[in-house]
Protein backbone atom coordinates (compact mmCIF):
# COMPACT_ATOMS: atom_id res chain seq x y z
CA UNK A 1 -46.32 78.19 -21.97
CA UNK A 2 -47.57 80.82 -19.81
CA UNK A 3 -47.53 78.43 -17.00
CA UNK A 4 -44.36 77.12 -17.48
CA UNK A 5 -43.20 80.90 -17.03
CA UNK A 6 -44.96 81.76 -13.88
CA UNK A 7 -43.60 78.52 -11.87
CA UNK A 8 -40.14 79.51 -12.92
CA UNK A 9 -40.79 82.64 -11.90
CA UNK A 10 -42.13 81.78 -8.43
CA UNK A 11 -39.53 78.81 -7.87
CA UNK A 12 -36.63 81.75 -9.00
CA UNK A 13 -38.79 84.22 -6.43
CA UNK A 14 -38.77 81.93 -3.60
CA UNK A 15 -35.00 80.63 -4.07
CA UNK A 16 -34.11 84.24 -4.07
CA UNK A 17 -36.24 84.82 -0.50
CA UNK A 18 -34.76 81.74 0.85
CA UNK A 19 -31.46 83.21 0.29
CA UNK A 20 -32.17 86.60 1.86
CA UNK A 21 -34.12 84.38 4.76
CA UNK A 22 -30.66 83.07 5.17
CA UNK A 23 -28.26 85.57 5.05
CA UNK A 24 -30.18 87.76 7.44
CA UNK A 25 -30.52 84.95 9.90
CA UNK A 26 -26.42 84.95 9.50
CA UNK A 27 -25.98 88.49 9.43
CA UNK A 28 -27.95 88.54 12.65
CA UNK A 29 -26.65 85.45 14.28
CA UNK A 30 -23.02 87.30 13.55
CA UNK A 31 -24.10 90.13 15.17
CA UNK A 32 -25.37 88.72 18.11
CA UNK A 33 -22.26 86.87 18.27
CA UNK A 34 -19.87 90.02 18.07
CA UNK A 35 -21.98 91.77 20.42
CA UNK A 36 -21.46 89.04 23.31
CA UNK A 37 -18.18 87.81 22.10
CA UNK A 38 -15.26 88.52 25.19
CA UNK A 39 -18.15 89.96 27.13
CA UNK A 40 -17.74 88.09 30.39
CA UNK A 41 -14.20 89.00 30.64
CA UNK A 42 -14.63 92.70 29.37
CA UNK A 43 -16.47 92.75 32.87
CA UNK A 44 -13.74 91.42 34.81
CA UNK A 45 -11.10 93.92 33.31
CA UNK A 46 -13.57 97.04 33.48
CA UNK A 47 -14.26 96.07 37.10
CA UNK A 48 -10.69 96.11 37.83
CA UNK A 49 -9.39 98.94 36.25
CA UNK A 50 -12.14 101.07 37.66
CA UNK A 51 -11.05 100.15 41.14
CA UNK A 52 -6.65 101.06 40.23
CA UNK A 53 -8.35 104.52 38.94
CA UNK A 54 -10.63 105.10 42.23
CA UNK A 55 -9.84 109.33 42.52
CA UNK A 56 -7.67 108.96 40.04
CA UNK A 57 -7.24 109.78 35.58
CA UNK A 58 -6.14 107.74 32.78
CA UNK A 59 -4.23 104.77 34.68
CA UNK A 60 -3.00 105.51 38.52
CA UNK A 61 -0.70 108.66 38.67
CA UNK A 62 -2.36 110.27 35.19
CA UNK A 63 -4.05 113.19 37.40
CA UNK A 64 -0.96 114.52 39.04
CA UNK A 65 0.59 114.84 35.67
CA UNK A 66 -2.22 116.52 33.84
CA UNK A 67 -2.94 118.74 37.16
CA UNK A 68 0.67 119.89 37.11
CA UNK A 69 0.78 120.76 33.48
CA UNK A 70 -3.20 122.64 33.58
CA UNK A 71 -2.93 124.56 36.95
CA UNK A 72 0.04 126.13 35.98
CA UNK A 73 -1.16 127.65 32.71
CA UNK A 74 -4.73 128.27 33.70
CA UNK A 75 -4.66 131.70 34.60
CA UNK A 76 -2.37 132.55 31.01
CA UNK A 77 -5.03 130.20 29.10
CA UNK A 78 -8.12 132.57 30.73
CA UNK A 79 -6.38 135.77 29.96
CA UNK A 80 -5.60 134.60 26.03
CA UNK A 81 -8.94 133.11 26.01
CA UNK A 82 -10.49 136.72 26.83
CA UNK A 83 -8.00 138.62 25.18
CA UNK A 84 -6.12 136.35 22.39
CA UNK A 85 -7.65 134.24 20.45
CA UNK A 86 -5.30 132.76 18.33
CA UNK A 87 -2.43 132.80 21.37
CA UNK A 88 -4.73 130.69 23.34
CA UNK A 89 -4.97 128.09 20.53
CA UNK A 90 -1.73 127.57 20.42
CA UNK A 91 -1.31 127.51 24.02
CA UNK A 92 -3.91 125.03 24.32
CA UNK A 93 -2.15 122.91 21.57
CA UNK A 94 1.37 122.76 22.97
CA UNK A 95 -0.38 122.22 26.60
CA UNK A 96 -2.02 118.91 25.24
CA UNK A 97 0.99 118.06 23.34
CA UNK A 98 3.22 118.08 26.43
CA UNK A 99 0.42 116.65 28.45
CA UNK A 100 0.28 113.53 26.39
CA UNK A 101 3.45 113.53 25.94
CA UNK A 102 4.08 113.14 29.77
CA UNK A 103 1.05 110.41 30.25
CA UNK A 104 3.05 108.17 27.53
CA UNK A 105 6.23 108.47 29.28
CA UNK A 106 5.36 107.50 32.84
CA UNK A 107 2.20 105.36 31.60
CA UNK A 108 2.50 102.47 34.06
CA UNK A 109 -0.34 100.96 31.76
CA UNK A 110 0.85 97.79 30.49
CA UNK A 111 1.74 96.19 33.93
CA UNK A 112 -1.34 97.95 35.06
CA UNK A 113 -3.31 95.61 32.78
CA UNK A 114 -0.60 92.30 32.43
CA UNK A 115 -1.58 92.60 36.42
CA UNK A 116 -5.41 92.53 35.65
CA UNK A 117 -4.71 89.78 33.05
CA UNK A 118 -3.07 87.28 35.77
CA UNK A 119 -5.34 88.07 38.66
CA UNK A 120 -8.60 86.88 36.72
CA UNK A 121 -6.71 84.45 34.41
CA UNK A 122 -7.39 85.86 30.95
CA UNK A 123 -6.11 84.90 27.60
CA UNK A 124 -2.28 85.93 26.96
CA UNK A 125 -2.97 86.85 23.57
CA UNK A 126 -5.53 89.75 24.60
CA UNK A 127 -4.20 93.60 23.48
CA UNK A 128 -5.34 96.92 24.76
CA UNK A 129 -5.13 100.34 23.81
CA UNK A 130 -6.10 103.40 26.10
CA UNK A 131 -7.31 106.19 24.51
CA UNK A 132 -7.76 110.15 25.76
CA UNK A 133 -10.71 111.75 23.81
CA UNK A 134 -11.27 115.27 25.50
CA UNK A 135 -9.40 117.32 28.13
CA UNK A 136 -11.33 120.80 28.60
CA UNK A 137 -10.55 123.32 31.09
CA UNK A 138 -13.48 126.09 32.72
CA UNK A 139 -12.37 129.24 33.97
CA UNK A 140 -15.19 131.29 36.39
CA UNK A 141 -18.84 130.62 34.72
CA UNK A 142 -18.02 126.81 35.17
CA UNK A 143 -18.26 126.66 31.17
CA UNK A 144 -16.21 124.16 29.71
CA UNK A 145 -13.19 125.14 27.06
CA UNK A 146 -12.20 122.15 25.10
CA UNK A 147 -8.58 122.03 24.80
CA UNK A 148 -8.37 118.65 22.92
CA UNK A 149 -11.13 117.24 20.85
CA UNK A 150 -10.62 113.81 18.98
CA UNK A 151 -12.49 115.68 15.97
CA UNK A 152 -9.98 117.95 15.71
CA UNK A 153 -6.37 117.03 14.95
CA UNK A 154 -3.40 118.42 17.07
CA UNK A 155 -0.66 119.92 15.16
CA UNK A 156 1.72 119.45 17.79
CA UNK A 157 0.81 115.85 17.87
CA UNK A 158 2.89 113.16 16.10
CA UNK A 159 -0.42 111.70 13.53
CA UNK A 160 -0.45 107.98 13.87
CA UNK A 161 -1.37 108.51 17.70
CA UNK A 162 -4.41 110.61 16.94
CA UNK A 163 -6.98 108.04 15.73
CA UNK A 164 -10.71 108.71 15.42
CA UNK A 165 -11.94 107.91 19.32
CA UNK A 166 -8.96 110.06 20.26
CA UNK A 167 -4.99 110.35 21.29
CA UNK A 168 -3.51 106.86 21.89
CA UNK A 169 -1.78 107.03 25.62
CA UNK A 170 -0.69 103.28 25.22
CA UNK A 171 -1.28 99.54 24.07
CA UNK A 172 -1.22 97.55 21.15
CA UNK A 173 -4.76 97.27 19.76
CA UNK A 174 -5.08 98.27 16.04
CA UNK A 175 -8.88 98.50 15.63
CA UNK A 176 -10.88 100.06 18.69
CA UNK A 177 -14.20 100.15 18.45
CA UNK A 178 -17.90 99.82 20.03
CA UNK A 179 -17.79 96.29 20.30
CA UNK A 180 -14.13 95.97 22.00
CA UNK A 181 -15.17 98.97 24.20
CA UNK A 182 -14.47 98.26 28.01
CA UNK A 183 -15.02 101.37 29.74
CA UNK A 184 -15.32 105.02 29.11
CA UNK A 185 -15.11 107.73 31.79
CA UNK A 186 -15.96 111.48 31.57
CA UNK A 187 -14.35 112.80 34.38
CA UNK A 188 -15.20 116.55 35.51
CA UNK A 189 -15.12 118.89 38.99
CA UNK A 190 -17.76 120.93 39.79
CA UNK A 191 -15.09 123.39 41.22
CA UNK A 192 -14.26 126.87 39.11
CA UNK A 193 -10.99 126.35 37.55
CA UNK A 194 -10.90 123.27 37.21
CA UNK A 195 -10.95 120.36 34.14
CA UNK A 196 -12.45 117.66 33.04
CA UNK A 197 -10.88 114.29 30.69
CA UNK A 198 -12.56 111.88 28.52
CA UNK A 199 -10.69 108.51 28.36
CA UNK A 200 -11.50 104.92 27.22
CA UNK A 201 -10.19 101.42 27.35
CA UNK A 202 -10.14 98.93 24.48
CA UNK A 203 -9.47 95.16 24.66
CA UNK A 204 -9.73 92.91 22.12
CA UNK A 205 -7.75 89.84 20.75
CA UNK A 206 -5.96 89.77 17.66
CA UNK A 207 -8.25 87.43 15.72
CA UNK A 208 -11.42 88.20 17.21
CA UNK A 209 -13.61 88.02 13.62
CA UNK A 210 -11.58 84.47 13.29
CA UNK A 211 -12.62 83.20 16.28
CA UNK A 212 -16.34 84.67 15.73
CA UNK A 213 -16.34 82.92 12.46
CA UNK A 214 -15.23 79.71 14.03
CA UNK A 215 -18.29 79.85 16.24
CA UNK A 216 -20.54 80.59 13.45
CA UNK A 217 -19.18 77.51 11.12
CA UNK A 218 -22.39 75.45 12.33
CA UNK A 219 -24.79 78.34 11.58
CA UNK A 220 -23.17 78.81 7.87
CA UNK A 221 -22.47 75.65 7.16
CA UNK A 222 -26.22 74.69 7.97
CA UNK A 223 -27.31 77.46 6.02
CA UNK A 224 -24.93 76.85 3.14
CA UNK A 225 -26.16 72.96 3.14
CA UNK A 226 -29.50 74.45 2.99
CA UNK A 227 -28.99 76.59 0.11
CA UNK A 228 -27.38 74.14 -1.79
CA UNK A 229 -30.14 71.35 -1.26
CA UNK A 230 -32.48 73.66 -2.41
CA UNK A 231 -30.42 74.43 -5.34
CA UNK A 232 -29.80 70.67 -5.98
CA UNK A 233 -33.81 69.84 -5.71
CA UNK A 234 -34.68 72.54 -8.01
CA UNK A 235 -32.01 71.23 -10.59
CA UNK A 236 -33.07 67.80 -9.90
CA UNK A 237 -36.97 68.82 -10.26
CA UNK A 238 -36.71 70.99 -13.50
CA UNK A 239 -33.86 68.45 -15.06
CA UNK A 240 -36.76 65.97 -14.51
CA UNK A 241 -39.58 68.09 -15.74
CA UNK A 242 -37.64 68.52 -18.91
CA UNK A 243 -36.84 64.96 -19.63
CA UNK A 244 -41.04 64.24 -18.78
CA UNK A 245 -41.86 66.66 -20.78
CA UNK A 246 -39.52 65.66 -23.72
CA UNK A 247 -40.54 61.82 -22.90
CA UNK A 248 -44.64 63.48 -23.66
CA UNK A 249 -43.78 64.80 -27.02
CA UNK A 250 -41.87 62.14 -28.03
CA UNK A 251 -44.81 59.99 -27.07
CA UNK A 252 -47.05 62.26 -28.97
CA UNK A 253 -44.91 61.87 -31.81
CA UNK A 254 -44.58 58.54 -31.45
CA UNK A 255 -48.60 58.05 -31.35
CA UNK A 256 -48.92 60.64 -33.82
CA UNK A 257 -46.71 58.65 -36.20
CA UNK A 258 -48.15 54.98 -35.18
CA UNK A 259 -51.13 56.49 -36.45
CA UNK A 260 -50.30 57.43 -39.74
CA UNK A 261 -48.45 54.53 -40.24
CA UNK A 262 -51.34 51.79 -39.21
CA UNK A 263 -54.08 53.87 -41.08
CA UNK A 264 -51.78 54.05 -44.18
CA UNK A 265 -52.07 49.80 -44.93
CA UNK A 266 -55.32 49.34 -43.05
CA UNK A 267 -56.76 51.89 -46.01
CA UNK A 268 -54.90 50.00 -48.64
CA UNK A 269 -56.72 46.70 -46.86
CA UNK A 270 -60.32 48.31 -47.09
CA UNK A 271 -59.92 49.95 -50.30
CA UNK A 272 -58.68 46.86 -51.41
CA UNK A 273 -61.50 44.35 -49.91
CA UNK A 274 -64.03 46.95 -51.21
CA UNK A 275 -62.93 45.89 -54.41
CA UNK A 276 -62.73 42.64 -54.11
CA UNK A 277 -66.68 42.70 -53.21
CA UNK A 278 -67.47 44.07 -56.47
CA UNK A 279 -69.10 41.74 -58.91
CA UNK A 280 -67.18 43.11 -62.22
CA UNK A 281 -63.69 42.18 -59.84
CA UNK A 282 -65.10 39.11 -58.29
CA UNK A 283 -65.76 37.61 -61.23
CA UNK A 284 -62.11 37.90 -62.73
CA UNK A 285 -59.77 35.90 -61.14
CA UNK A 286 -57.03 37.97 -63.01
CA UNK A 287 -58.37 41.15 -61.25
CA UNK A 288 -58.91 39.33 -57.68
CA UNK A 289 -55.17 38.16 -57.71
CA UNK A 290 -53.57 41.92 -57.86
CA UNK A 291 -55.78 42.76 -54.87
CA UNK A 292 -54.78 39.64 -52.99
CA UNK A 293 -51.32 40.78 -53.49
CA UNK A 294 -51.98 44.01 -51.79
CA UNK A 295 -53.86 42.87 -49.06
CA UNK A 296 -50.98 40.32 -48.09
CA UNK A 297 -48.43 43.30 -48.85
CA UNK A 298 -50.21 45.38 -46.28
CA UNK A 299 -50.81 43.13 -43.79
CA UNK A 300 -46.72 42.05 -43.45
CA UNK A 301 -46.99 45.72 -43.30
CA UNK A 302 -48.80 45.76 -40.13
CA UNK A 303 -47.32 42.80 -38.84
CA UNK A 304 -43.68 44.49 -39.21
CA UNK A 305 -45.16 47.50 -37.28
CA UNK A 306 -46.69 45.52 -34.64
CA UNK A 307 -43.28 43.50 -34.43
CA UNK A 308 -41.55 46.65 -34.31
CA UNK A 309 -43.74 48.29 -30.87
CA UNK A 310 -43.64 44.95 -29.47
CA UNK A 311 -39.60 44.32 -29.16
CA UNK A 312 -39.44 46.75 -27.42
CA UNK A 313 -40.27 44.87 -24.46
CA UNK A 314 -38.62 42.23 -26.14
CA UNK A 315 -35.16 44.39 -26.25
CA UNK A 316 -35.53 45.60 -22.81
CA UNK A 317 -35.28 42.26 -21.12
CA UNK A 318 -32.28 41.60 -24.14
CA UNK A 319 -32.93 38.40 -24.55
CA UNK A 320 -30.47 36.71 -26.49
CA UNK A 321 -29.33 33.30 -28.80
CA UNK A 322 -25.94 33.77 -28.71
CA UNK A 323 -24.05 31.79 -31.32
CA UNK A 324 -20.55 31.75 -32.90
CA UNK A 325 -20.54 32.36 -37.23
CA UNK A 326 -18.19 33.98 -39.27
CA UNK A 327 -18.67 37.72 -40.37
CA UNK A 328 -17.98 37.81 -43.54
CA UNK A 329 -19.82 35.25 -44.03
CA UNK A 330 -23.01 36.05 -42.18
CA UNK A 331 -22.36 40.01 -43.77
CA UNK A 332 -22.57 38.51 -47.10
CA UNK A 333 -26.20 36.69 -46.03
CA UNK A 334 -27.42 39.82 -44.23
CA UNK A 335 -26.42 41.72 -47.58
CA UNK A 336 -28.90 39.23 -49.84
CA UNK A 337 -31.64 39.21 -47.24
CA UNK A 338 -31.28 42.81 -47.62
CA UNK A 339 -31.00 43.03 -51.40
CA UNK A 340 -33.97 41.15 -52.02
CA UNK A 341 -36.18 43.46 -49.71
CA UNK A 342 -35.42 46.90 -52.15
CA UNK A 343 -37.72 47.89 -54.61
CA UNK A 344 -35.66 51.16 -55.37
CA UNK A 345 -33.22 49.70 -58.17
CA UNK A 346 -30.95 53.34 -57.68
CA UNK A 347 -29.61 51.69 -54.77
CA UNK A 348 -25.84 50.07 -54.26
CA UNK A 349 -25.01 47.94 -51.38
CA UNK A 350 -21.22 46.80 -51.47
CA UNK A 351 -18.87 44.62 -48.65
CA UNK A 352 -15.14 44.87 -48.56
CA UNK A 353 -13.79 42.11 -46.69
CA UNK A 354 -10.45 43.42 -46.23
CA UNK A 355 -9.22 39.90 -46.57
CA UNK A 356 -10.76 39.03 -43.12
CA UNK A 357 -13.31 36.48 -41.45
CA UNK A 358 -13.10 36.26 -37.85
CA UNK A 359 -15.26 34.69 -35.78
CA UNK A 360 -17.82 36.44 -33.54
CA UNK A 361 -20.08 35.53 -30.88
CA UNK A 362 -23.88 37.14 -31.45
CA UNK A 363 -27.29 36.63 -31.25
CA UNK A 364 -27.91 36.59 -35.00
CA UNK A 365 -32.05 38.17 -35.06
CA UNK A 366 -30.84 40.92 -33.02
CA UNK A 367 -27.45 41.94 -35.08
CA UNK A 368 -29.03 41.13 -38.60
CA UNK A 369 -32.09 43.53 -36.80
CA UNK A 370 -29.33 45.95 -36.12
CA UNK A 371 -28.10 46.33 -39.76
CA UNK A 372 -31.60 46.22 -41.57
CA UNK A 373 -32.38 49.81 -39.23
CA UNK A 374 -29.42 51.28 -40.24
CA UNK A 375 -29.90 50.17 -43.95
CA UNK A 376 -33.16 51.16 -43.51
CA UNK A 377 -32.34 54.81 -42.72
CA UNK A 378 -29.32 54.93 -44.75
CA UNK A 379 -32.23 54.51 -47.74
CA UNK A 380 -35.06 56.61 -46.31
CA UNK A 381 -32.90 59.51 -45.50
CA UNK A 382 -31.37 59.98 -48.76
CA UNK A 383 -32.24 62.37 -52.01
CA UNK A 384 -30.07 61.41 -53.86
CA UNK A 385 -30.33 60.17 -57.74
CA UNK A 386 -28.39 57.11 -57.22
CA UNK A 387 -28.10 55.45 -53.05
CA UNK A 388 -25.36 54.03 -51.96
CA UNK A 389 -23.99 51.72 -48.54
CA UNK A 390 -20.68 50.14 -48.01
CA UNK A 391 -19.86 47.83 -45.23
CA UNK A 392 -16.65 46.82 -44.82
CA UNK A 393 -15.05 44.76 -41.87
CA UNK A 394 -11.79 45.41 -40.33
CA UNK A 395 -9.85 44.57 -37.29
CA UNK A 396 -7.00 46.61 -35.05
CA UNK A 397 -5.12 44.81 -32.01
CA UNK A 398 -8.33 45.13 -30.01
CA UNK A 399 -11.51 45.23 -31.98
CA UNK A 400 -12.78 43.77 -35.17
CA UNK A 401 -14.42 46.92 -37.03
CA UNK A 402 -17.54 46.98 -38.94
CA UNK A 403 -17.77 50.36 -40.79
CA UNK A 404 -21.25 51.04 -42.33
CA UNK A 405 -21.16 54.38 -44.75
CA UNK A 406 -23.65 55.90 -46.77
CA UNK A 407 -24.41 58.98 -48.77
CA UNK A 408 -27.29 60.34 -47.69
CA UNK A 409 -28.29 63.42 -46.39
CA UNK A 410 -25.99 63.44 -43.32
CA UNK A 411 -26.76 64.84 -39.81
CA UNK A 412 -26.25 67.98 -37.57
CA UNK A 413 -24.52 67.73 -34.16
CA UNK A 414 -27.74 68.48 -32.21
CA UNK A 415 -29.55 65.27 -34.08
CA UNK A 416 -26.20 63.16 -33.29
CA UNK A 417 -26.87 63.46 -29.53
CA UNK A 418 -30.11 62.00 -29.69
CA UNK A 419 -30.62 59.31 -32.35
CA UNK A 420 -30.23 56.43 -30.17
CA UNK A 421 -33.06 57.40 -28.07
CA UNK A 422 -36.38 55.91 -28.20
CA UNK A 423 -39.24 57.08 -30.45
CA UNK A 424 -36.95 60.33 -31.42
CA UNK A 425 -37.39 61.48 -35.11
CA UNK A 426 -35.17 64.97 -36.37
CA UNK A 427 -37.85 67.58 -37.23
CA UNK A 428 -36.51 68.86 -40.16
CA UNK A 429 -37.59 69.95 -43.82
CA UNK A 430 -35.55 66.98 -45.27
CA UNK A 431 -36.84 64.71 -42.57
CA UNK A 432 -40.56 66.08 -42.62
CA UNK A 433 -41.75 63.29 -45.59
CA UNK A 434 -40.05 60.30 -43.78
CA UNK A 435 -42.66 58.03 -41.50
CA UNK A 436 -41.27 55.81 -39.04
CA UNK A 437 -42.03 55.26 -35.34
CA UNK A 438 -38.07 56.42 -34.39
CA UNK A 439 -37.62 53.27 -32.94
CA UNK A 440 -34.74 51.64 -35.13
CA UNK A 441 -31.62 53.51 -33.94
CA UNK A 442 -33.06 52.51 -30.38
CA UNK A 443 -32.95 49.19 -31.44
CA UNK A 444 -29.59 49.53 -32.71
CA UNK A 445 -28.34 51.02 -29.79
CA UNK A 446 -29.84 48.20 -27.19
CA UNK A 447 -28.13 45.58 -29.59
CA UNK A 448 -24.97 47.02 -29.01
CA UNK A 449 -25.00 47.30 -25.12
CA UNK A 450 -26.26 43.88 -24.96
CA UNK A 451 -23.46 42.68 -27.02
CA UNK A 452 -20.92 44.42 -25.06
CA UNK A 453 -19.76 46.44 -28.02
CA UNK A 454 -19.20 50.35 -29.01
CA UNK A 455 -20.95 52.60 -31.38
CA UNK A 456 -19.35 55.40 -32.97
CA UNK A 457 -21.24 57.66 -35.19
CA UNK A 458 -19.49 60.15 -37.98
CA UNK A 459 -22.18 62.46 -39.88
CA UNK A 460 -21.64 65.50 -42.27
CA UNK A 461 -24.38 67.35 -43.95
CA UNK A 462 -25.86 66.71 -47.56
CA UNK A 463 -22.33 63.89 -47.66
CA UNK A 464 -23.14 61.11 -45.86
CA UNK A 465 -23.31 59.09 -42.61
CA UNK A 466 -20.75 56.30 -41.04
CA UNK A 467 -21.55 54.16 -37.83
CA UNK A 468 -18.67 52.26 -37.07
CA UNK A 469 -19.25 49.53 -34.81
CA UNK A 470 -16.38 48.25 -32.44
CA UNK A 471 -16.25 44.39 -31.25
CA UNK A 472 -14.53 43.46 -29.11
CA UNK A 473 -11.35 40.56 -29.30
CA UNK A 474 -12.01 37.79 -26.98
């Protein structure tokens, strides 16, 4: 058992490694993918735009309109820098509010980059947004002042245009970030007096992840088949270890059983022929006949067990002697065969006709085989006082019916899944004093495939069984 536990445990391990193998090799492959995705043509634009901004901020034209608004208030924004605090933060608010303000209204931006867009033939659907992140001013000692700070909201500022890289100046792009990042530019002059800005350019398309996803359907769906294959051979390999393993101790039980069962008549045989050899008994031919008896008893015995392992073989190649009779009529001789073969007088075996006796087509060794299991059980697994099995025949528009009922101990739901199979016996108190090789109801079962016909099986505990069998019209 331990065993059994530790290969579950490794197979479980393993599957689990295999799947973190796998979704880091996607997770990776993913990456690499976003990090190269629109990278060529990222170049192109970057290349361009750098070249419309030569000596110039923000798009072409965005200096002169920060320069205007800054050197006019630089001297008021050193003296409230030296002398008032909280005057020059507000001064430095407003100042960036009406700077932005002014590079959205005369941003020349989107023909700026329609124009980059045509000249290097780039997808339509492409979307940009330009971004300001920093504008600080320096006053004598050449240390920079921030006036604007993406960390730090503006007041003054209208919200949805301050996102987390900064102030939006224009475009259309809704999620800017490292991997849609074009170009950045920190901009300063080494001059006293002077500023310096912190812009960047974003372009991305509107389904980018789509599009990356698209290109990784090979990778997943590779890994995804491998997964699942995996899955599938594991299922396959433990389904089949259970069914070999169930097939081992049925054939245990099966041997175990054969055992008993041969042992039981050849001891009657010995016993008996030891008896036979003593004088007192040999002597007697009144004492010799009783013995005689036995022996022959014991060895139909065995040859009904042998017969019994043998058809097996026999079943499986379901040979058959097909001939036309008459139910009723051949119910009624199955019945006395039957009758004749019980040594338990508590036991009642009826037949209701139901006024019927249609003709069937049937190998008759097999069928009357068939009945004599299930008679057989209906007997052996039954307590009570006084054993009882009706037959009755019956027909609808489609089958003729044979219903076999008896009032035994019944079954449970678990057992009724399994009592066609071969050599299975129900391990139960009730069942524990029963021999057999649990080879009847596999018998039973093969005589109804090979017949074409249907099996139904109706069971309730400590009332009774019922195996209706269901033949079909011709």
């Amino acid at each position: 058992m331990k065993s059994i536990t530790i290969y579950k445990t490794i197979a479980i391990f393993s599957f689990i490694i295999l799947v973190f193998v796998q979704f880091f090799l996607v997770y990776n492959t993913y990456k690499l993918k976003n990090d190269r995705y629109f990278l060529s043509e990222a170049g192109q634009i970057n290349d361009r735009y750098s070249r419309s901004i030569r000596n110039d901020k923000v798009y072409p034209g965005g200096q002169s309109i920060i320069d205007s608004i800054i050197y006019r208030h630089i001297d008021e924004l050193e003296y409230l820098y030296t002398n008032d605090k909280n005057g020059f933060n507000n001064l430095k608010a407003k100042l960036c509010d009406t700077i932005f303000t002014h590079l959205r209204l005369y941003s020349n931006m989107d023909s700026l980059f329609n124009s980059i867009i045509t000249k290097n033939h780039l997808s339509k659907e492409l979307q940009y947004v330009l971004v300001v992140s920093n504008i600080s001013v320096t006053f004598k000692d050449k240390n920079y002042i921030p006036l604007y700070q993406s960390n730090i909201p503006n007041p003054y500022i209208d919200a949805k245009s301050q996102i987390s890289q900064g102030l939006i100046i224009d475009g259309t792009l809704s999620n800017p970030n490292a991997q849609n990042l074009v170009t950045a530019y920190n901009i300063t002059a080494p001059s006293n007096y002077s500023y310096s800005t912190a812009f960047s350019l974003y372009v991305d398309t509107p389904k980018r992840y789509i599009n990356i996803l698209r290109q990784m359907l090979p990778v997943f769906g590779l890994s995804l088949f491998s997964v699942i294959l995996v899955v599938l051979i594991y299922f396959f390999t433990y389904r089949n270890w259970l069914k070999q393993k169930k097939l081992a101790e049925m054939q245990s039980d099966f041997v175990n059983s054969i055992t008993h069962e041969f042992n039981t008549p050849l001891s009657t045989i010995i016993v008996a022929n030891k008896n036979m050899q003593n004088e007192k008994v040999y002597n007697s031919f009144e004492n010799i006949l009783p013995l005689t008896k036995i022996i022959e008893r014991q060895s139909n015995r065995l040859k009904i067990l042998f017969s019994q392992v043998l058809d097996i073989t026999k079943m499986s190649k379901a040979t058959q002697d097909k001939k036309e009779y008459r139910l009723c009529d051949l119910l009624d001789e199955i019945l006395l065969d039957y009758r004749l073969t019980i040594t338990d007088k508590n036991v009642l075996i009826s037949l209701n006709k139901n006024g019927i006796n249609p003709e069937i087509v049937l190998d008759r060794f097999w069928f009357t085989t068939m009945l004599f299991n299930i008679f057989d059980n209906a007997i052996k697994y039954n307590n009570k006082p006084e054993k009882s099995i009706e037959v009755s025949a019956s027909a609808d528009e489609k089958n003729i019916i044979i219903n076999i009922r008896d009032n035994g101990i019944g079954m449970p739901k678990k057992t009724l899944s399994h009592i066609f199979e071969k050599f299975y016996r129900n391990k139960s108190q009730e069942t524990a004093e029963v021999n057999g090789l649990g080879l009847g109801l596999f018998y039973t079962k093969q005589c109804i495939r090979v017949h074409g016909w249907q099996i139904k099986v109706e069971s309730e505990e400590n009332v009774g069984s019922t195996f209706i069998i269901y033949i079909p019209k011709e």
